[in-house]
N, C-alpha and C. Protein backbone atom coordinates (compact mmCIF):
# COMPACT_ATOMS: atom_id res chain seq x y z
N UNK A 1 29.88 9.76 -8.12
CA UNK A 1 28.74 9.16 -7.46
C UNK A 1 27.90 10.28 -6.87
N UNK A 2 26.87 9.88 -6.86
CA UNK A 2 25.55 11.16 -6.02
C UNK A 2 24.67 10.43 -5.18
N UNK A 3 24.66 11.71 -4.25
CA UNK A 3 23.99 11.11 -2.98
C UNK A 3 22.87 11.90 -3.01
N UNK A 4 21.36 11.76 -3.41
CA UNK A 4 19.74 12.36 -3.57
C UNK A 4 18.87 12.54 -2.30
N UNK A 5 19.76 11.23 -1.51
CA UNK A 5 18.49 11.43 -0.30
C UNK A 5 19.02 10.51 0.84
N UNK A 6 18.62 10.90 2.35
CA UNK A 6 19.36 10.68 3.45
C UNK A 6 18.62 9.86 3.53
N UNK A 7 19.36 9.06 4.72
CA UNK A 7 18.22 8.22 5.50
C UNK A 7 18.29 7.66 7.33
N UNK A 8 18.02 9.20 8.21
CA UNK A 8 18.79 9.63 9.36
C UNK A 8 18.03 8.14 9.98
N UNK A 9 19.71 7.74 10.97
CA UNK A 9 19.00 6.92 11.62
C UNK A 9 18.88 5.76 11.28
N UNK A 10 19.02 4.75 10.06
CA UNK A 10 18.43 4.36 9.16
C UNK A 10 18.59 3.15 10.19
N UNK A 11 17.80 1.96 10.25
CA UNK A 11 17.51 0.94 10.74
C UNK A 11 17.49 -0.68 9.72
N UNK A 12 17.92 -0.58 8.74
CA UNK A 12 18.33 -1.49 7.41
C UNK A 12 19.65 -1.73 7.57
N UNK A 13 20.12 -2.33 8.07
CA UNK A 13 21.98 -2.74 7.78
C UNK A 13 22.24 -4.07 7.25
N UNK A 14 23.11 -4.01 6.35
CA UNK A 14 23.15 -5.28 5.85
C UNK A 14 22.15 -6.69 5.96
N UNK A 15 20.62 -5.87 5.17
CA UNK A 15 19.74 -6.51 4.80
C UNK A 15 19.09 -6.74 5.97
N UNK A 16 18.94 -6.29 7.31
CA UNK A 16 18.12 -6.49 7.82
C UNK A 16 17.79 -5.79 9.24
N UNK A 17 16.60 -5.73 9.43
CA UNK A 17 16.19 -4.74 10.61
C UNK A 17 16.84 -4.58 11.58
N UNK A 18 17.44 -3.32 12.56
CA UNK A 18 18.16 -3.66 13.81
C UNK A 18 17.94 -2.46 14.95
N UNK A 19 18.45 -2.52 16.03
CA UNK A 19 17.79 -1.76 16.60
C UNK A 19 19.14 -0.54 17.13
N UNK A 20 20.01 -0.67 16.60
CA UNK A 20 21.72 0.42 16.67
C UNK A 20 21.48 0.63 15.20
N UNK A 21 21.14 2.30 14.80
CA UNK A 21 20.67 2.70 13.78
C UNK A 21 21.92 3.26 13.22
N UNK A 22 22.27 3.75 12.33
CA UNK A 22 22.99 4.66 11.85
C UNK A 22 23.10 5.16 10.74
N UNK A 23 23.11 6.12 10.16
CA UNK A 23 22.83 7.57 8.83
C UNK A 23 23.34 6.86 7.87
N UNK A 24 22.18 6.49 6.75
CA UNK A 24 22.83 5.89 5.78
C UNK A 24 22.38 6.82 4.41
N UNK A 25 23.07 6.54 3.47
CA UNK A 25 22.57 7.32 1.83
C UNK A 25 22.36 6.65 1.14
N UNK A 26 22.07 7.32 -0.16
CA UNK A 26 20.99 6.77 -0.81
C UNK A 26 21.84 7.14 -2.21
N UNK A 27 23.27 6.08 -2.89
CA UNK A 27 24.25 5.99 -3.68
C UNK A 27 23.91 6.11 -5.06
N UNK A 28 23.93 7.00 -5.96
CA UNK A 28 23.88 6.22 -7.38
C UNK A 28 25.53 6.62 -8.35
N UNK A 29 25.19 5.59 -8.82
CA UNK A 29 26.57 5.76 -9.68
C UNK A 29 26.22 4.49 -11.13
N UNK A 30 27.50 4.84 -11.77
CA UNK A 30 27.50 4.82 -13.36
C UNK A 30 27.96 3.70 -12.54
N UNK A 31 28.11 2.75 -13.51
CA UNK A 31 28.38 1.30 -14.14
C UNK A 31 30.25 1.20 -13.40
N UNK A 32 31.06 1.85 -14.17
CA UNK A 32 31.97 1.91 -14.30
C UNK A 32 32.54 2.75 -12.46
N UNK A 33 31.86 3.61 -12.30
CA UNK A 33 31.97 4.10 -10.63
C UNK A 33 31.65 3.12 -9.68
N UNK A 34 30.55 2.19 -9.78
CA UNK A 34 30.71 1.00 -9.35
C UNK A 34 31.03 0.17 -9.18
N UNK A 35 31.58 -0.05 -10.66
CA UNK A 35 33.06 -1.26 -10.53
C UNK A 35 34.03 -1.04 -9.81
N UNK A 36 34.65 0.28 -9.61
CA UNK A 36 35.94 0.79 -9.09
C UNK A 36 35.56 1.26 -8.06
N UNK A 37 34.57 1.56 -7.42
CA UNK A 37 34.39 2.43 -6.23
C UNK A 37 33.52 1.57 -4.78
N UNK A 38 33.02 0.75 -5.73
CA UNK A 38 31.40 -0.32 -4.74
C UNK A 38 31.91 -1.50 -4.70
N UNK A 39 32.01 -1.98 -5.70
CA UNK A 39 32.13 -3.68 -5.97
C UNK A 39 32.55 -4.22 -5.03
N UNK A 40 34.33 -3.33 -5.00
CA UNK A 40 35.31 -3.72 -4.34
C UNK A 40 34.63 -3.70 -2.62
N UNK A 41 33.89 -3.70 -2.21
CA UNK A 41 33.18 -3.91 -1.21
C UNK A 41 32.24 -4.91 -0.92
N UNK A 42 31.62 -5.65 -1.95
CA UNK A 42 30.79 -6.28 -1.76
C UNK A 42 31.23 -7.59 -2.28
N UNK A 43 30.36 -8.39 -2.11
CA UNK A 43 30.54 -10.03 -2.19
C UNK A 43 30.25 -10.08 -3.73
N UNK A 44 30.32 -11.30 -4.07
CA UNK A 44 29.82 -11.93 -5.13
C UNK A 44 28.79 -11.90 -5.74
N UNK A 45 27.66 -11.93 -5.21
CA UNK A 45 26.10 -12.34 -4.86
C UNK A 45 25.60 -10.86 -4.94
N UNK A 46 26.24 -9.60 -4.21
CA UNK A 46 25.79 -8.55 -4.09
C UNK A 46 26.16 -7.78 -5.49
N UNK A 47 26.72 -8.46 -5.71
CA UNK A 47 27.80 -7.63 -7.64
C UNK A 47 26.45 -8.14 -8.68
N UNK A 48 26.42 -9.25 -8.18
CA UNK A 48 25.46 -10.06 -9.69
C UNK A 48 23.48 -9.23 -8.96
N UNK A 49 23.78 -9.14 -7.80
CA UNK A 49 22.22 -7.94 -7.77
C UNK A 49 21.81 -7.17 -8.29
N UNK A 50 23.27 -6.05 -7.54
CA UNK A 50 23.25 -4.71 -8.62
C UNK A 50 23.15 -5.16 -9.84
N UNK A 51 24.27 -6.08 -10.41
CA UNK A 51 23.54 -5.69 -12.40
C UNK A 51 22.21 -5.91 -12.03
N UNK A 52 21.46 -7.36 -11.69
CA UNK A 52 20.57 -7.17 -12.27
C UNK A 52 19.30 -6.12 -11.84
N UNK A 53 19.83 -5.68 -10.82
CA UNK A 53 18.55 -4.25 -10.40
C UNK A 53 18.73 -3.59 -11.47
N UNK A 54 19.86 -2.91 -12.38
CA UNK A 54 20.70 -1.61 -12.58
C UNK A 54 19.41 -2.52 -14.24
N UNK A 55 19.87 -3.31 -14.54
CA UNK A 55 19.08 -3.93 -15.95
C UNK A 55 17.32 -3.86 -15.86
N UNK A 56 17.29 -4.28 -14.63
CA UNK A 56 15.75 -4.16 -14.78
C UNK A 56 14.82 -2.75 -14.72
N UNK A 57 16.18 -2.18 -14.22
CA UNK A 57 15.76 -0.52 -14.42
C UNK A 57 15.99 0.26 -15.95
N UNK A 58 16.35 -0.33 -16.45
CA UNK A 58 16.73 -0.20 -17.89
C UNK A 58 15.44 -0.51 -18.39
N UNK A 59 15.09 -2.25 -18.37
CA UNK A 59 14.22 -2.66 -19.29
C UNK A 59 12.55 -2.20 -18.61
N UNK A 60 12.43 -1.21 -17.78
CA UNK A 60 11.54 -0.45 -17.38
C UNK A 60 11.40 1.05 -17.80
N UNK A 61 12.37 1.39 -18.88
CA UNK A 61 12.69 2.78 -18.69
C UNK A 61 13.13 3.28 -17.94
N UNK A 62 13.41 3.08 -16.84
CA UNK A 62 13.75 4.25 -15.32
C UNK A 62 14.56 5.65 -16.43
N UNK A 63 14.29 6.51 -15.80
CA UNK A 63 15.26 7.54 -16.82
C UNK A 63 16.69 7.86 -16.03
N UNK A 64 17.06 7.29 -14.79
CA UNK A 64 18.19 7.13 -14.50
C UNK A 64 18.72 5.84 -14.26
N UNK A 65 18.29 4.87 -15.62
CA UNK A 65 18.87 3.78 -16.09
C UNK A 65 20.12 3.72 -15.85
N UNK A 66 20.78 4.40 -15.88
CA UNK A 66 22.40 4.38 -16.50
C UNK A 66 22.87 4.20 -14.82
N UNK A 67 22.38 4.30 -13.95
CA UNK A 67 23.00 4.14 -12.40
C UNK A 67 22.17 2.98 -11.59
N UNK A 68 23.38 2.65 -11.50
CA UNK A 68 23.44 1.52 -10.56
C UNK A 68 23.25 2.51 -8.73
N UNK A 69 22.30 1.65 -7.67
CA UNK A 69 21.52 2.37 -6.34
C UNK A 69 22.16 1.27 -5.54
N UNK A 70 22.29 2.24 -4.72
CA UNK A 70 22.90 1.30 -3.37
C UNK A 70 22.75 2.13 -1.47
N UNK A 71 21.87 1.17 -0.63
CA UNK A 71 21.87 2.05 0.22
C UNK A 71 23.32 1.66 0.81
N UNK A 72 23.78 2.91 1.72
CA UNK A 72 25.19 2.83 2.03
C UNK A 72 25.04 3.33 3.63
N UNK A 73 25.93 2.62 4.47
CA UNK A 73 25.83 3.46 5.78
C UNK A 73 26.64 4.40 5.66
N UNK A 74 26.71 5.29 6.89
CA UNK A 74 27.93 6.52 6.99
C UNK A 74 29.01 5.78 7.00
N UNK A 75 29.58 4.95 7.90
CA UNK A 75 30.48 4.48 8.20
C UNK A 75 30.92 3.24 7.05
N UNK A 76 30.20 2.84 5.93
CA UNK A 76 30.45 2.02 4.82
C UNK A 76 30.56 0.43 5.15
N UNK A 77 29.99 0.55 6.38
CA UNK A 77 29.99 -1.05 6.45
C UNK A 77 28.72 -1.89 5.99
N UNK A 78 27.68 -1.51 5.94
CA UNK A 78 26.15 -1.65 5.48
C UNK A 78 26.32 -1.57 3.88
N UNK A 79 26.30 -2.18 2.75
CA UNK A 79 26.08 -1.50 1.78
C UNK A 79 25.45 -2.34 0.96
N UNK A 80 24.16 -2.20 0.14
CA UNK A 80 22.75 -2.96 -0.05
C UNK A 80 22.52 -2.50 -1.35
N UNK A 81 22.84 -3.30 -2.28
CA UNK A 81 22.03 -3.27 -3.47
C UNK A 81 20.91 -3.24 -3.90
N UNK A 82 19.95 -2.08 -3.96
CA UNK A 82 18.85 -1.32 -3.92
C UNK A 82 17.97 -1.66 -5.58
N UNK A 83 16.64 -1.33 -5.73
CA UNK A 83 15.99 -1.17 -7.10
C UNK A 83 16.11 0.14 -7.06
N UNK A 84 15.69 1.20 -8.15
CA UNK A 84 15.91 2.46 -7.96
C UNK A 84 14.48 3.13 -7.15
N UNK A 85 13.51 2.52 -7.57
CA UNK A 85 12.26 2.87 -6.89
C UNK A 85 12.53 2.94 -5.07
N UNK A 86 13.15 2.06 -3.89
CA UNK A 86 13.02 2.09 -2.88
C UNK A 86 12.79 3.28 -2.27
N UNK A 87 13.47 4.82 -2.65
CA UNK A 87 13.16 5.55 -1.48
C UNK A 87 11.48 5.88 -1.50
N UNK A 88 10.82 5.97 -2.76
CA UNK A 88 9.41 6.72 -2.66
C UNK A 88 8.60 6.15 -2.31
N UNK A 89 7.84 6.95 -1.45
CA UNK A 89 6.80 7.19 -1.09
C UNK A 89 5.82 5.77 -0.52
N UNK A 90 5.57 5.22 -2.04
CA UNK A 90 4.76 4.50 -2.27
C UNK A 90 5.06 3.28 -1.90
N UNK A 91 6.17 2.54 -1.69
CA UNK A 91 7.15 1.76 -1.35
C UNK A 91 6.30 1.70 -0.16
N UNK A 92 6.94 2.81 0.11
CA UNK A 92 7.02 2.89 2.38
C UNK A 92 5.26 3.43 3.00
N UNK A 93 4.21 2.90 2.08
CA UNK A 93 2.45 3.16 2.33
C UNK A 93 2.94 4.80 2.29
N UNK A 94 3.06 5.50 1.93
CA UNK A 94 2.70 6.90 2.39
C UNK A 94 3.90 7.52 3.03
N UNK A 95 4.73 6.86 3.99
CA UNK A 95 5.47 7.10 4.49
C UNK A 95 7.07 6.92 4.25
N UNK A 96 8.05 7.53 3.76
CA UNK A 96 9.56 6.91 3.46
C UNK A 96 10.71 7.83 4.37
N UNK A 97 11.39 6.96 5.02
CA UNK A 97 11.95 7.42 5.75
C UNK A 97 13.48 8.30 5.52
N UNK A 98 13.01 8.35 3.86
CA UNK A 98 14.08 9.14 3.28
C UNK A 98 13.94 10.72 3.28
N UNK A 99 14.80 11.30 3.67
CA UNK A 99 14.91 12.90 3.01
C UNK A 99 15.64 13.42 1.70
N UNK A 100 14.95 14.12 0.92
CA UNK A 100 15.65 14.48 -0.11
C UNK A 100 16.65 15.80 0.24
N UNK A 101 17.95 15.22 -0.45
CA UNK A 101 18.64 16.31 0.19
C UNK A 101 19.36 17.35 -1.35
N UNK A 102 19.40 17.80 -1.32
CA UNK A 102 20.34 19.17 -2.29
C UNK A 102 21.51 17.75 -2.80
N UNK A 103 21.62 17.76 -3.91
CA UNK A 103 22.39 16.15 -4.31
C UNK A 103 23.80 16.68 -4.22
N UNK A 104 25.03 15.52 -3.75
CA UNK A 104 25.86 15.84 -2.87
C UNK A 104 26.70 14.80 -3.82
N UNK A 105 28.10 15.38 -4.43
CA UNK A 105 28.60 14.23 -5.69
C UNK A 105 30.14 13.64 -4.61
N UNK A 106 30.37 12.82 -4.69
CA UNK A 106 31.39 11.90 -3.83
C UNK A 106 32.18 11.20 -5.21
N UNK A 107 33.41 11.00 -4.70
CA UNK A 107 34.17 9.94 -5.25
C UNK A 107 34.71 8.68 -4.86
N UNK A 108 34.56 8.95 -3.85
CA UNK A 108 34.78 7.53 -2.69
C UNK A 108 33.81 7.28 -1.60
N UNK A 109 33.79 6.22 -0.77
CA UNK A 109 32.54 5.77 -0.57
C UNK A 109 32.96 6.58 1.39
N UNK A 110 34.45 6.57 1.16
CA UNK A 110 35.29 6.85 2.59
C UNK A 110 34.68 8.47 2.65
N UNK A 111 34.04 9.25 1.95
CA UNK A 111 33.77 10.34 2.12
C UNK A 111 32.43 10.73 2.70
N UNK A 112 31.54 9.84 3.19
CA UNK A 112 30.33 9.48 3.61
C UNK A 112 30.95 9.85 5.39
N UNK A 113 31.93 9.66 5.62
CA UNK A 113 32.06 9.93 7.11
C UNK A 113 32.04 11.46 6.94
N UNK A 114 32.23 12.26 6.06
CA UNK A 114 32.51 13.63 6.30
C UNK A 114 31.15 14.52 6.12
N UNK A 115 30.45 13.94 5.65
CA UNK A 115 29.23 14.49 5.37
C UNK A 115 28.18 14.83 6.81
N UNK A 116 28.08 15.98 6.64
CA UNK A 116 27.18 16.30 8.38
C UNK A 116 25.83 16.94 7.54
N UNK A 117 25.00 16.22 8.25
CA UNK A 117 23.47 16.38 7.99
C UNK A 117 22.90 16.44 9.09
């Protein structure tokens, strides 16, 4: 799994605005890293998202089709089945509250606590 871009602070937790922020990332992973690594975290409803974000990024071209996006908190309790477009720019008017960071490869989602940014 790879982590592209931070998001200090982040104010999105499980779908919705709040005001106890905390450092979340910005997940992509293969199909198969998701099954075994994400799923097992999420509901029902959140499984059948991801595909269909992960497909509609396909039938758009995205050129990192092949990964399934997920914002994630540090602590892994937040975790949001994303389109791949959300962090840029254009999304957020001008403004995205993402940082791009030097991409950072994980195998478990428990390794997000170790990461200091």
């Amino acid at each position: 799994m790879k982590i592209k871009f931070y998001w200090p602070q982040c104010d999105l937790i499980n779908g919705g605005w709040v005001k106890e922020c905390i450092d979340s990332y910005w997940v992509e992973c293969s199909y198969e890293e998701a099954e075994n690594y994400v799923f097992p975290y999420l509901i029902p409803k959140q499984i059948k998202t991801s595909i269909m974000l992960w497909k509609q990024a396909k039938g758009v071209g995205y050129r990192g089709s092949d990964r399934l996006c997920f914002l994630v908190s540090k602590d892994a309790q937040s975790i949001l089945p994303m389109a791949w477009f959300y962090p840029f720019s254009g999304h957020w008017n001008g403004y995205s509250p993402f940082v791009d960071i030097k991409t950072i490869e994980i195998t478990k989602l428990e390794e997000l606590l170790s990461i200091g940014l």
